[in-house]
Protein backbone atom coordinates (compact mmCIF):
# COMPACT_ATOMS: atom_id res chain seq x y z
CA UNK A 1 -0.82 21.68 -106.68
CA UNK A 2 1.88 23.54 -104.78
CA UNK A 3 3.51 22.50 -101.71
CA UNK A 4 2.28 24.10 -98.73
CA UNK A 5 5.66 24.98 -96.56
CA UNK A 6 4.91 25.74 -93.23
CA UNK A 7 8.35 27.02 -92.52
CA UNK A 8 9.48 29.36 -95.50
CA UNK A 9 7.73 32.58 -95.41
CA UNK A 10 9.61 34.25 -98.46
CA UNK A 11 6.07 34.33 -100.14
CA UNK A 12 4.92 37.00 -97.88
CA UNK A 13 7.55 39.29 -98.93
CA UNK A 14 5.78 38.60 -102.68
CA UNK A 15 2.59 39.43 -101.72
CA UNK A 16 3.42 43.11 -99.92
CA UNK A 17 6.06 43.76 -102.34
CA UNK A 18 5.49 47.57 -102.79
CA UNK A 19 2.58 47.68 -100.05
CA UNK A 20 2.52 49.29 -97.07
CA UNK A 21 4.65 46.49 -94.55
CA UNK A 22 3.95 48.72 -91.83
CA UNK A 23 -0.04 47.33 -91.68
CA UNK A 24 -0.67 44.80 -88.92
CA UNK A 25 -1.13 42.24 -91.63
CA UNK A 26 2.42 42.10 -92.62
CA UNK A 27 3.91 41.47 -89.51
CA UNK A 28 1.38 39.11 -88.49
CA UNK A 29 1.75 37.18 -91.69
CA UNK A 30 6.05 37.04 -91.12
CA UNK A 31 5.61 35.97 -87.78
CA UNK A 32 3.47 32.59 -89.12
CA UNK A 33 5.95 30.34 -89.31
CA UNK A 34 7.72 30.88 -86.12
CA UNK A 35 4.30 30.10 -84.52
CA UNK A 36 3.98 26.86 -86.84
CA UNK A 37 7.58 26.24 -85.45
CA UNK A 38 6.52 27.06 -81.55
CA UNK A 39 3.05 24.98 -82.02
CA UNK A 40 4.73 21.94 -83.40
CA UNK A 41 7.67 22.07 -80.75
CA UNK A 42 4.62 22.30 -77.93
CA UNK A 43 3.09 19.36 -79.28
CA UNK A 44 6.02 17.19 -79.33
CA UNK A 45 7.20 18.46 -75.69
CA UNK A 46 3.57 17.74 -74.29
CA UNK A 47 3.35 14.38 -76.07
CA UNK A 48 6.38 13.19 -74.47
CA UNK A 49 5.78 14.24 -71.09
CA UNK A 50 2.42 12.44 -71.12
CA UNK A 51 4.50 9.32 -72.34
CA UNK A 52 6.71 9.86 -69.42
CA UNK A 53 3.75 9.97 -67.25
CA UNK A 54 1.97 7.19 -68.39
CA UNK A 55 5.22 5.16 -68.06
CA UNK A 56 5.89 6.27 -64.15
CA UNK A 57 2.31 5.73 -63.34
CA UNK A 58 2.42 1.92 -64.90
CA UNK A 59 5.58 1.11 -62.91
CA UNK A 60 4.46 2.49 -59.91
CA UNK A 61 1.21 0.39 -60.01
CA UNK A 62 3.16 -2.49 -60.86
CA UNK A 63 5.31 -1.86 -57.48
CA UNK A 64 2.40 -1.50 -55.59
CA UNK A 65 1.20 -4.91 -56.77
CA UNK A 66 4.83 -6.08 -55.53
CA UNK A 67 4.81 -5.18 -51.99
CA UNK A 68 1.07 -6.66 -51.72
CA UNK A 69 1.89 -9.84 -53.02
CA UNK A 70 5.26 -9.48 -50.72
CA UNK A 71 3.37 -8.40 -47.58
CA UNK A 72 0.74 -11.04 -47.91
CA UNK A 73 3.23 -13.31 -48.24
CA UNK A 74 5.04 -12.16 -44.84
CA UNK A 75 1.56 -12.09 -43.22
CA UNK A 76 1.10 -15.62 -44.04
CA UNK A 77 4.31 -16.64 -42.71
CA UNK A 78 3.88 -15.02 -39.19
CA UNK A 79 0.33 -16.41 -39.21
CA UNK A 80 2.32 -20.09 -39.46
CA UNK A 81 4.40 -19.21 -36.96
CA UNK A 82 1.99 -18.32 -34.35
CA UNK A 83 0.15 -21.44 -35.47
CA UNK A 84 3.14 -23.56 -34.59
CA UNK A 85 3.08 -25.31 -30.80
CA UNK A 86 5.86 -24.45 -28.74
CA UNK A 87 6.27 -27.62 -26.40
CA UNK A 88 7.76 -26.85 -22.78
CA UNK A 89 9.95 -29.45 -21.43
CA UNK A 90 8.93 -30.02 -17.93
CA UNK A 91 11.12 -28.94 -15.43
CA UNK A 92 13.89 -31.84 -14.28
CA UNK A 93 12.99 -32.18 -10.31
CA UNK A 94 15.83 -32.06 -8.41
CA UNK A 95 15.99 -34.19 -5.36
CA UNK A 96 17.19 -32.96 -2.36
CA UNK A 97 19.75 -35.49 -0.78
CA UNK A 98 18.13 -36.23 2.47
CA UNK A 99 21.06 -36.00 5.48
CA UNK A 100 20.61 -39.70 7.27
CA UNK A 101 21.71 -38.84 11.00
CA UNK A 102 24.22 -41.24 12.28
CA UNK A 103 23.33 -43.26 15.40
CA UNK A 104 24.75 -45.70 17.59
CA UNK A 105 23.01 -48.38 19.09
CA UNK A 106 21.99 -48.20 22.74
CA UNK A 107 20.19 -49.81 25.06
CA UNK A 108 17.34 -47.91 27.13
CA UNK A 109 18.56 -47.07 30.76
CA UNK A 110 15.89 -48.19 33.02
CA UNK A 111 16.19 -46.25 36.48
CA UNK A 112 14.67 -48.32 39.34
CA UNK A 113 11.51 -48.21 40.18
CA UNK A 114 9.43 -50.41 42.72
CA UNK A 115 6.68 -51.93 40.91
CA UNK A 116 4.11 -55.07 41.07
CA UNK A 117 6.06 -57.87 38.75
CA UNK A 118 2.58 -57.41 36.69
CA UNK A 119 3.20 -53.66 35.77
CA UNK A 120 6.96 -53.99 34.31
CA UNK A 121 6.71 -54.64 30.72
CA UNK A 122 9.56 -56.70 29.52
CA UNK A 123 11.22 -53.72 27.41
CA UNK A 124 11.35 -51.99 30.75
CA UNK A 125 12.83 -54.41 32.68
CA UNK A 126 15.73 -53.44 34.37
CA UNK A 127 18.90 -55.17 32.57
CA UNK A 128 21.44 -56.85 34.85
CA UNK A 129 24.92 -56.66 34.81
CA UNK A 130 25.31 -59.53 32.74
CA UNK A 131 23.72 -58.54 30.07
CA UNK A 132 25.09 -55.19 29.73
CA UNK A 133 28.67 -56.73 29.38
CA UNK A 134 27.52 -59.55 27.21
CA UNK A 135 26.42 -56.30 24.69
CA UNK A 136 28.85 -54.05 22.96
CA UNK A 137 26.07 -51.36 22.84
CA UNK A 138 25.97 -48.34 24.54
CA UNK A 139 23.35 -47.35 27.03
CA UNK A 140 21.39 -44.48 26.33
CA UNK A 141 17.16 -42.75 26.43
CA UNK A 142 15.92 -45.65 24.20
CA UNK A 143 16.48 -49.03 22.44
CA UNK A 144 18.19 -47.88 19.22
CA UNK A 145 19.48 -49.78 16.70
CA UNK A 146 22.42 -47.37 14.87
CA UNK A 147 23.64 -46.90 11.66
CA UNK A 148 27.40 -46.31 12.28
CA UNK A 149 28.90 -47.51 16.08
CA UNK A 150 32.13 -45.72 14.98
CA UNK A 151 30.88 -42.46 14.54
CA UNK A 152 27.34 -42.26 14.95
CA UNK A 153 26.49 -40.50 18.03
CA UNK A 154 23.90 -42.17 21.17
CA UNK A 155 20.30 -39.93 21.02
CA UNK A 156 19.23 -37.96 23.58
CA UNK A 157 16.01 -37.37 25.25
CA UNK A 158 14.78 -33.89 24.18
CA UNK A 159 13.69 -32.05 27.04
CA UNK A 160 11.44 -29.22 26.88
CA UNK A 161 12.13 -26.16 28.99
CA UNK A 162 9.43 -24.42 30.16
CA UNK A 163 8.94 -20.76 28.86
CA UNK A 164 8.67 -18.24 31.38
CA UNK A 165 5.48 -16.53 31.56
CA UNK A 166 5.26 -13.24 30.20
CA UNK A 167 5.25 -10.35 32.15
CA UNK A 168 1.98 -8.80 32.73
CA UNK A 169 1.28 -5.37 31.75
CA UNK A 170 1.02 -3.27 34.76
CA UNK A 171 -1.63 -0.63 35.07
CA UNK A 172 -0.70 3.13 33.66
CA UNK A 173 -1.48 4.25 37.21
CA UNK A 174 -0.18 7.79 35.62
CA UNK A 175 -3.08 8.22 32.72
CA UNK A 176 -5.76 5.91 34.80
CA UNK A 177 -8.62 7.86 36.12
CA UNK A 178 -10.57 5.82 39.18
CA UNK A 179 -14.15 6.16 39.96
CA UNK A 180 -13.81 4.42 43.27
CA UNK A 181 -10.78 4.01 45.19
CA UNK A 182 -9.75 3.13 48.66
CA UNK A 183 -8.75 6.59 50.24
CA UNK A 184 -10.94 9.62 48.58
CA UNK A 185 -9.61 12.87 47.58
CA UNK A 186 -10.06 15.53 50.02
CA UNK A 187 -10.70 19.35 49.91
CA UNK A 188 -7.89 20.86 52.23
CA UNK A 189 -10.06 21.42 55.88
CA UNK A 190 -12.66 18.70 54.77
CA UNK A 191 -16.53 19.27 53.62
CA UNK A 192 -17.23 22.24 55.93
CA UNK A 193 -14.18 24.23 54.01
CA UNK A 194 -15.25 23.30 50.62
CA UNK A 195 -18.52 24.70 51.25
CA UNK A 196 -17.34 28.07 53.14
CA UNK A 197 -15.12 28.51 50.17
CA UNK A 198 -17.58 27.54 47.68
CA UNK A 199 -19.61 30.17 49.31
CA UNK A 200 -16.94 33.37 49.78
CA UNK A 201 -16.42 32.61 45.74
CA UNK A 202 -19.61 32.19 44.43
CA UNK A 203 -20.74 35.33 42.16
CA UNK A 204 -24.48 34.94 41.58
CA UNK A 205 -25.60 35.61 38.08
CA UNK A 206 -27.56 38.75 37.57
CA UNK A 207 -29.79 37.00 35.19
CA UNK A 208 -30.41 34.48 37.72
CA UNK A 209 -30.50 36.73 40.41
CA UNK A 210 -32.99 39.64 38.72
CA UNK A 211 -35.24 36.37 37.70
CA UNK A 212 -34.98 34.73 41.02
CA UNK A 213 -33.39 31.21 39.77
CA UNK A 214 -31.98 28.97 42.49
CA UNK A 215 -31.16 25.45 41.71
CA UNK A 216 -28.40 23.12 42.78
CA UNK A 217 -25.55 22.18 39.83
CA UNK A 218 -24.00 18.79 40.36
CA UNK A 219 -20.45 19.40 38.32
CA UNK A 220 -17.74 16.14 38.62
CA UNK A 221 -14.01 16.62 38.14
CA UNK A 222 -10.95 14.58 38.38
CA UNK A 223 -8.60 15.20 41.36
CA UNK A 224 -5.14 14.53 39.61
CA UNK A 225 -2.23 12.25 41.27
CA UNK A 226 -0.80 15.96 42.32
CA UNK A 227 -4.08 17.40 43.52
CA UNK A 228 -4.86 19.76 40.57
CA UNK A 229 -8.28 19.87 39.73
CA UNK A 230 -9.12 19.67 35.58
CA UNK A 231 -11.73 17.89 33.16
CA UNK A 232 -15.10 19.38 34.99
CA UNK A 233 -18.62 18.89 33.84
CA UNK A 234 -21.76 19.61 34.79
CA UNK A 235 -23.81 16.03 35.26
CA UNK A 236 -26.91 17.78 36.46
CA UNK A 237 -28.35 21.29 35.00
CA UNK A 238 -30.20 24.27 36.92
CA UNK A 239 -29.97 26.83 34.95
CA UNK A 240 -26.89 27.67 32.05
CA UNK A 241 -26.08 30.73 34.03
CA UNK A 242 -25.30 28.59 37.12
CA UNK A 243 -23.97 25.90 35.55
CA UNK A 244 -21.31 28.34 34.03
CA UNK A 245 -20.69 29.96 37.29
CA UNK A 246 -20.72 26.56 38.87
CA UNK A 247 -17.88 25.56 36.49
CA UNK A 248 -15.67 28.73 36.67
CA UNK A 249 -15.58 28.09 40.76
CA UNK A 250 -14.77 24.62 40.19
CA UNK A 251 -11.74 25.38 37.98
CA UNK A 252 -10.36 28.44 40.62
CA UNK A 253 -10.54 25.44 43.08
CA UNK A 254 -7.08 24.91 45.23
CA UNK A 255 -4.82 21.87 45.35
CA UNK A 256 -6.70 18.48 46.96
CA UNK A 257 -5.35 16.13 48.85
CA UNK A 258 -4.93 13.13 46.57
CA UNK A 259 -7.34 9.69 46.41
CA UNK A 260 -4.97 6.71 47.43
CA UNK A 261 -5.05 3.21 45.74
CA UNK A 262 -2.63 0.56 47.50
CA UNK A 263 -0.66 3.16 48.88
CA UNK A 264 -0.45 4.95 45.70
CA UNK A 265 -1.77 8.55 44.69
CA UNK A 266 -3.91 8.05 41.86
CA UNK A 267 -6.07 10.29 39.60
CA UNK A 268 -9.90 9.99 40.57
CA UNK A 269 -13.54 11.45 39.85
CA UNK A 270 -15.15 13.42 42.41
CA UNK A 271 -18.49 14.79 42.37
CA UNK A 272 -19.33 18.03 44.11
CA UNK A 273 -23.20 19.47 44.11
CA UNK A 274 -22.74 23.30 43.96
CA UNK A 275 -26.03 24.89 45.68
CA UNK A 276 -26.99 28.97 44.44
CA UNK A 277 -30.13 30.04 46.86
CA UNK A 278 -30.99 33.87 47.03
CA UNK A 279 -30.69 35.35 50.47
């Protein structure tokens, strides 16, 4: 049996020898072993690139196996560490060094005082003369007995000094508004002027006046410190037409004389009853 070369393609040469070459078959037959050639060079290519493949995959994997185990292993660790007490030392107190006052001793001064023999206690019996040269003490507010007679110091009675009282708030006589007060604020010629003026000012509402309304509007205002009149309000209603009209007059009102409060001009509330009657 003949060997089948896959390479060699002399034999096609045999078999068209004086045929016509220029037929598809020819060519297609003298091109076979370049394919065999291309084909077999695929193969091996492909082959070794899934090789490759299968190699990078396995040590990839094998990695990934790596940092688990490595991770786990850190995890673990930390885990332990939290686990682990921390024990505080407790915080060294610190004593303060308490300052001892130096004293001398003394001997309470007793001023003289006539007394029954039964009320003197015996620690407030006057000392004699004798006895306060027999001592090397001092005399002083009590019976102390010191620390240092060099240079301690005697104590002292502490006396305590009254505070003065504080100062009481006075009254904002400017901003306070009286309802009572000793002297009453005036209209300028008394009652009889208010009510002439009242009168020559007036200016009837037609409303009022074509439906014959009369009535009697109480309004009260404040008579300022300076005798301005302001802040005027109607406390008792006839009719909104008069009570407007009532409080337009009120406002055109001149200076007052003043209310007076211990001398003083103050601000107070007067009340003035403003009468409309058709003539």
């Amino acid at each position: 049996m003949a060997k089948i070369d896959l390479i060699e393609n002399s034999w096609v040469d045999l078999v068209f020898e004086g045929r016509n070459q220029a037929y598809g078959a020819y060519k297609l037959r003298k091109g076979t072993s370049k394919r065999n050639v291309m084909a077999i060079v695929i193969m091996v290519v492909a082959a070794a690139i899934i090789a490759a493949l299968i190699g990078i995959n396995a040590i990839i994997e094998a990695n990934k196996e790596k940092v688990a185990i490595t991770t786990d292993v850190e995890l673990s660790k930390l885990a332990q560490k939290k686990e682990a007490k921390v024990e505080k030392k407790a915080p060294v107190k610190v004593e303060e060094q308490k300052v001892v006052e130096k004293v001398k001793s003394s001997i309470k001064f007793t001023a003289p005082v006539i007394k029954k023999d039964s009320e003197v206690k015996p620690e407030e019996e006057m000392k004699t003369q004798e006895d306060l040269q027999k001592t090397n003490t001092t005399i002083g507010a009590f019976n102390v007995k010191g620390n240092d007679e060099v240079g301690g110091e005697v104590l002292k009675a502490k006396e305590e000094i009254a505070q003065p009282e504080p100062p009481k708030q006075t009254e904002d006589l400017d901003n306070k508004v009286f309802d009572v007060v000793e002297e009453q604020p005036s209209f300028p010629g008394g009652p009889s002027a208010l009510n002439s003026w009242l009168s020559q000012h007036i200016k009837y509402p037609v409303v009022a006046a074509e439906n014959g309304i009369e009535g009697r509007v109480i309004v009260q205002f404040v008579v300022s410190k300076d005798g301005s009149v302001r802040d005027a309000r109607v406390v008792r209603s006839a009719d909104p037409s008069l009570d407007k009209e009532a409080l337009r007059v009120v406002g055109q009102m001149p200076r007052w004389t003043p209310g007076r409060q211990n001398g003083s001009t103050v601000n107070c509330k007067f009340t003035c009853p403003v009468t409309f009657r058709l003539q």
